[in-house]
Protein backbone atom coordinates (compact mmCIF):
# COMPACT_ATOMS: atom_id res chain seq x y z
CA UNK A 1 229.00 76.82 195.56
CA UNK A 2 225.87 78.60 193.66
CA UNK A 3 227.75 80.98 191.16
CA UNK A 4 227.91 84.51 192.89
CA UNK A 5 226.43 87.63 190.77
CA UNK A 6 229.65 89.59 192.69
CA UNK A 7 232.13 88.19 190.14
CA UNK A 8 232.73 84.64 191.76
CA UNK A 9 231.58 82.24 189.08
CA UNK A 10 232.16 78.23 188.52
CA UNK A 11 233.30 78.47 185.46
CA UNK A 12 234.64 74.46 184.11
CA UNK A 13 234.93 73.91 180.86
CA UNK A 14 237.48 74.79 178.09
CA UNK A 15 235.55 77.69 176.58
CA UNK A 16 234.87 78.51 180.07
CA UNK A 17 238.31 78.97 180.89
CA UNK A 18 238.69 81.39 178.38
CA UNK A 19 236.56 83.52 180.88
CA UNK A 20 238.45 82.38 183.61
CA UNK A 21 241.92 83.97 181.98
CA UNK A 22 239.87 87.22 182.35
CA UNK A 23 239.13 86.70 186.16
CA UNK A 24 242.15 86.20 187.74
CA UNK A 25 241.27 86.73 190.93
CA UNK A 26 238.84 84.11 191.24
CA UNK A 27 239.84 82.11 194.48
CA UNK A 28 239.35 85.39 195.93
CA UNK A 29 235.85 86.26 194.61
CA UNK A 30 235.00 83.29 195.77
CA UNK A 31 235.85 84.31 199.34
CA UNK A 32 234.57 87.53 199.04
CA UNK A 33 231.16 86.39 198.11
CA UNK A 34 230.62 83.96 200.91
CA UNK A 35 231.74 87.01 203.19
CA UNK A 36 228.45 88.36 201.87
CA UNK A 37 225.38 88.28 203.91
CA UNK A 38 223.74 87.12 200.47
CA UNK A 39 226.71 84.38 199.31
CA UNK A 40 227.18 82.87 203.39
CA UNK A 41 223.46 82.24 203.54
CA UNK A 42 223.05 80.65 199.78
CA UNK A 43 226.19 78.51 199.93
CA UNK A 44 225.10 77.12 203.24
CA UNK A 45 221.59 76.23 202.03
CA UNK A 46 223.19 74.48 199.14
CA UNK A 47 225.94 72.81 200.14
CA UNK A 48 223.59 71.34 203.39
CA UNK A 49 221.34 70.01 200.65
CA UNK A 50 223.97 68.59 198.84
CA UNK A 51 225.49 66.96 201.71
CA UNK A 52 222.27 65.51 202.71
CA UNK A 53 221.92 63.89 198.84
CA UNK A 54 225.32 62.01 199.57
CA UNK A 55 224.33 60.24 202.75
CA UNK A 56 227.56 59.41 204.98
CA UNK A 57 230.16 59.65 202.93
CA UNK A 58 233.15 57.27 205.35
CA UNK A 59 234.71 55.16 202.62
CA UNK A 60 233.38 56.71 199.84
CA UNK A 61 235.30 57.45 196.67
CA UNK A 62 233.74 60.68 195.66
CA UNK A 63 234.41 62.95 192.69
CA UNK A 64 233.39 66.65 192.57
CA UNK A 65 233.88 67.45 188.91
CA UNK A 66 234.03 71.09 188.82
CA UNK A 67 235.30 71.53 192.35
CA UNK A 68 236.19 75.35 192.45
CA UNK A 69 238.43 76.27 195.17
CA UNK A 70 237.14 72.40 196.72
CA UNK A 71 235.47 73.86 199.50
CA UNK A 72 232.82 70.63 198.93
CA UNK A 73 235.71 68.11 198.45
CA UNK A 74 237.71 69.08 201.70
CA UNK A 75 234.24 69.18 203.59
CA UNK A 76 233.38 65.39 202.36
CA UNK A 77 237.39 64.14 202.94
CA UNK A 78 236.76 66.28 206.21
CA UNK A 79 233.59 63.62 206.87
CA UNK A 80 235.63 60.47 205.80
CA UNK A 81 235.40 60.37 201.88
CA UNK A 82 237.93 59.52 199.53
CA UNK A 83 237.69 62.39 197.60
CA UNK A 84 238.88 64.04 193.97
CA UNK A 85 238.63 66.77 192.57
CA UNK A 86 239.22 68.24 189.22
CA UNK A 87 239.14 71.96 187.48
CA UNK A 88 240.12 73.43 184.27
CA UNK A 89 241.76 76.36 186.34
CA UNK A 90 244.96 76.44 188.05
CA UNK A 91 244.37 78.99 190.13
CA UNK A 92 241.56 76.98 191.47
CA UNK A 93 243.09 73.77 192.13
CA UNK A 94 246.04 76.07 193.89
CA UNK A 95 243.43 77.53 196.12
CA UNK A 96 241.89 74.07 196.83
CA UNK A 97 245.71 72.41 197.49
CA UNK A 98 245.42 74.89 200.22
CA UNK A 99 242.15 74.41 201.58
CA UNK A 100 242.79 71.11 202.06
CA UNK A 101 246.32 71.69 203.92
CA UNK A 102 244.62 73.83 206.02
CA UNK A 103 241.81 71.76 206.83
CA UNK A 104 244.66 68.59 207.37
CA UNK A 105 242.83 66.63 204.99
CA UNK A 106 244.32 64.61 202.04
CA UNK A 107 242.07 65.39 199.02
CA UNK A 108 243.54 64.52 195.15
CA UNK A 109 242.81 67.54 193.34
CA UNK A 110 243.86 67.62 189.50
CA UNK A 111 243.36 70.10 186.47
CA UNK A 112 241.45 68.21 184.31
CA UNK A 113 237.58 69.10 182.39
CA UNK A 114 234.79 67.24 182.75
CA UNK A 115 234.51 66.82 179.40
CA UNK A 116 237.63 64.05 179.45
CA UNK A 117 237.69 62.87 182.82
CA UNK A 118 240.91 61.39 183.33
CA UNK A 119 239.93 58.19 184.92
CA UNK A 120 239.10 54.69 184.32
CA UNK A 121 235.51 53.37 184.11
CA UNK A 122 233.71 52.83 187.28
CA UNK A 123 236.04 54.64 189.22
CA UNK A 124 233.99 56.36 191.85
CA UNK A 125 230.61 55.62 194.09
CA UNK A 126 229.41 58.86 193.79
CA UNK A 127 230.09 62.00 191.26
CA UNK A 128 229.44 65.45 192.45
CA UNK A 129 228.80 68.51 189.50
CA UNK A 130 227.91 71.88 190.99
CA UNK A 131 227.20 74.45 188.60
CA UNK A 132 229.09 72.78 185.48
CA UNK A 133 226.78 71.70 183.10
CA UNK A 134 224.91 75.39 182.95
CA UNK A 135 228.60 75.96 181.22
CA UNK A 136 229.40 73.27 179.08
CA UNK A 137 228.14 73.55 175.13
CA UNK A 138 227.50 69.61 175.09
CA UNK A 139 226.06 68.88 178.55
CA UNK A 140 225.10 65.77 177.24
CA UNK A 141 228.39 64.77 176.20
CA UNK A 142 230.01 65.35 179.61
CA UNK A 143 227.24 63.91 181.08
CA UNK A 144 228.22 60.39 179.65
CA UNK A 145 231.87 61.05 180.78
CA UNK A 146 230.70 61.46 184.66
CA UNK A 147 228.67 58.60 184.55
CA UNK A 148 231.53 56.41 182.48
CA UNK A 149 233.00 57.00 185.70
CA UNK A 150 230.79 55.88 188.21
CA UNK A 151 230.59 52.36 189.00
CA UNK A 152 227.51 50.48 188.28
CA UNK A 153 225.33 51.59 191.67
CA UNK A 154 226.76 54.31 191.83
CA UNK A 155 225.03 57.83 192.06
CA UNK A 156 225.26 60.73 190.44
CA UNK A 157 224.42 64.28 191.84
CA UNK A 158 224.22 67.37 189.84
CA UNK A 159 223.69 71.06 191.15
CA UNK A 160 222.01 72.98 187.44
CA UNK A 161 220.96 76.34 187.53
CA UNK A 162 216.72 77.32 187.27
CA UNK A 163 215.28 78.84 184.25
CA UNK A 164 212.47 79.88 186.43
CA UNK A 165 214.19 82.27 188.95
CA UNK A 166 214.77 85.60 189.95
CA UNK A 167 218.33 84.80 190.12
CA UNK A 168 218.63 83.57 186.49
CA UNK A 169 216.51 86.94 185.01
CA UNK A 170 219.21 89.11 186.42
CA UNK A 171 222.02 86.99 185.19
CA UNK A 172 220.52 86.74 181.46
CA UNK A 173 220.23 90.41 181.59
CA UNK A 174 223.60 90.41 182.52
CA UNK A 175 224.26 88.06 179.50
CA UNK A 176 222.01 90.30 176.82
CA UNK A 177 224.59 93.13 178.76
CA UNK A 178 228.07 91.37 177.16
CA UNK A 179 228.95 89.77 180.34
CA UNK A 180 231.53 87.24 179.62
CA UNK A 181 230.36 84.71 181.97
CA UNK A 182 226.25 85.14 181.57
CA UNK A 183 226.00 85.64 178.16
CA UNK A 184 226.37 82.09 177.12
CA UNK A 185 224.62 80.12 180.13
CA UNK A 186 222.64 77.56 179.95
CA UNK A 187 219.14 77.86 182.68
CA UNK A 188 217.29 74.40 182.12
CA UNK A 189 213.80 72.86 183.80
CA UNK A 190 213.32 70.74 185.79
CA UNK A 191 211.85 68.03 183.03
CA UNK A 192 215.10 69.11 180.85
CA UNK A 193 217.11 68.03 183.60
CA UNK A 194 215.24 64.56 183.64
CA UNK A 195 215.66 63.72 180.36
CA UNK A 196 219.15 64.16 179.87
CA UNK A 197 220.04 62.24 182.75
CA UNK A 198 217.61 59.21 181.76
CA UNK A 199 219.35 59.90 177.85
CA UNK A 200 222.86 59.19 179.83
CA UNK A 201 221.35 56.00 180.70
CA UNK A 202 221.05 56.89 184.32
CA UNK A 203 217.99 55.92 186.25
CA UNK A 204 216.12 56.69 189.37
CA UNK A 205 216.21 60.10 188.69
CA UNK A 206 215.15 62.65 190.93
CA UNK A 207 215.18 66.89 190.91
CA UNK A 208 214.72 68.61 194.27
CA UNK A 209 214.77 72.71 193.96
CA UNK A 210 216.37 75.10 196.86
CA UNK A 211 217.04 78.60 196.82
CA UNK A 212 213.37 80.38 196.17
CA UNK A 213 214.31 84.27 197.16
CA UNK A 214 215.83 86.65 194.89
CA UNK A 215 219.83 87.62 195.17
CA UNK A 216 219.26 90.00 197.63
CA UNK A 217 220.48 89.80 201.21
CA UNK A 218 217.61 90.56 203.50
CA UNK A 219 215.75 88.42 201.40
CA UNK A 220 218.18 85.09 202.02
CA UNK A 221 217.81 86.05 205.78
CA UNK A 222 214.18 86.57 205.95
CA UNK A 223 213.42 83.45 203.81
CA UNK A 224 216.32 81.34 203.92
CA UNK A 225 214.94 79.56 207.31
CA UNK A 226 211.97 78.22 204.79
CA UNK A 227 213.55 77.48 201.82
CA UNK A 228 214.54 73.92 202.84
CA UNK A 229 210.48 73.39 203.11
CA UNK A 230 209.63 75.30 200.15
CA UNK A 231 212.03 72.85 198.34
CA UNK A 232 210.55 69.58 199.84
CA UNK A 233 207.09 70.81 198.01
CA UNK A 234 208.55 72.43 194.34
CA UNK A 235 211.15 72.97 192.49
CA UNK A 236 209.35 75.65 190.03
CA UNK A 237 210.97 79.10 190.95
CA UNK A 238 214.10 77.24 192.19
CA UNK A 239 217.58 78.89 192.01
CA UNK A 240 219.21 76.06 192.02
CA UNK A 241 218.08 72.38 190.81
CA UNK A 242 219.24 69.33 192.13
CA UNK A 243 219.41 66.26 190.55
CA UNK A 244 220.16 62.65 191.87
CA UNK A 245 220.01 59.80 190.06
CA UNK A 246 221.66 56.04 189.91
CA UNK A 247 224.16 54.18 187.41
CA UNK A 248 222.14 51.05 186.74
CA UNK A 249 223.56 47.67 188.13
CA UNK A 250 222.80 46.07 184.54
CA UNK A 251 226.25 48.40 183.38
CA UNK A 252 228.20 45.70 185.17
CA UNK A 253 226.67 42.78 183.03
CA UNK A 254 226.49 44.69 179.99
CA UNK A 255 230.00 45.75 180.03
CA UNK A 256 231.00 42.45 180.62
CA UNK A 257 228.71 40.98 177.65
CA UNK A 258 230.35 43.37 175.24
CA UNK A 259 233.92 42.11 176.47
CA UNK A 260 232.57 38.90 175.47
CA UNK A 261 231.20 40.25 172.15
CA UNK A 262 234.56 41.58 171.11
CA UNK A 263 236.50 39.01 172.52
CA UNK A 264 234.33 36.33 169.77
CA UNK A 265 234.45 38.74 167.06
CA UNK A 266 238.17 39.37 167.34
């Protein structure tokens, strides 16, 4: 899930894609970095985190926006979810058609962007983003779209990429190289985080950090065991931010007040 420095990068959004056209063997970068001592060790850290934001998931409609080969999605239909998943990439969505065959789960994966969600309001309990936003030029903009989708309770959970990391020095290096898929990234704090989420009207907002040692991989096996800790006490120096926050229950009653609005006014 964390976007691999060996060429394996969630990549989401239209003028992502444009990258994407230029890595066509992306399903199998994928692969090839969690093969790596490095990519096994990270993914696992993150995507235990993640699972652990999303509670049980039996019954749940869930949508992972940005769902990559849908390694998450299969893994939360795998634990009883309803799940959905969309990507700009068709090679992607392929590979995660066939994850879930293999796994004998029924997941709905289409090729959509985040940016125009192709579903009605209020259509999921809980919306998943891993590494999409860090790609997107108006994060806030596709930010409103996930939570137009959420129903009012609902919760949101978004995986950003640090500023404050080893990881994201090498990769804006890589960026101030030419590398198509670094050079326009966006690394945000923790309180930058916050405030677009509360901006998107979301509330009970939360950032947790994980992944503390650099993108090396006796590092990840030497401190991987302590990272969990380390990111129950900070999330400065963090890899990878995590954000969970709420739909407010109000969005019900306000919707319905504006229905009422337009209904007099018409």
């Amino acid at each position: 899930m964390h976007v691999g420095d060996n060429g394996g990068s969630k990549l989401v959004t239209a003028q992502s894609a444009r990258c994407r056209d230029d890595l066509k063997g992306l399903p199998a970068a994928y692969a090839t970095w969690r093969e790596s001592e490095l990519g096994r060790i990270t993914d696992t850290l993150e995507q235990d985190l993640i699972l652990r934001r999303v509670g049980p998931p039996t019954g749940l409609r869930i949508l992972d926006a940005g769902c990559g080969d849908g390694i998450l999605a299969v893994e939360l239909a795998a634990r009883g979810a309803q799940a959905t998943g969309i990507d700009t990439s068709p090679g992607m969505i392929a590979a995660a058609r066939q994850r879930a065959r293999g796994r004998g789960v029924s997941v709905d994966f289409e090729q959509a962007a985040v940016e125009a969600l192709p579903f009605a309001a209020g259509s999921f309990d809980v919306v998943i983003a891993i590494t999409v936003l860090c790609f997107i030029g108006d994060a806030a903009g596709a930010l409103g779209e996930m939570a137009r989708v959420l129903k009012p309770g609902g919760r949101l959970i978004i995986g950003e990429l640090g500023r404050y990391s080893s990881w994201a020095l090498v990769r804006r290096i890589k960026g101030w190289l030419g590398s198509p898929v670094w050079g326009n990234t966006h690394f945000r704090t923790r309180s930058e985080f916050t405030r677009l989420a509360i901006a998107a009207g979301l509330s009970d907002v939360s950032v947790s950090g994980a992944i503390f040692y650099p993108p090396i991989g006796i590092a990840a096996r030497l401190l991987g065991p302590i990272d969990r800790k380390m990111g129950a006490c900070a999330s400065l120096g963090a890899a990878f931010l995590m954000l969970n926050a709420a739909k407010s229950k109000s969005a019900e009653t306000d919707t319905e007040l504006l229905r009422v609005l337009a209904a007099r006014l018409s």
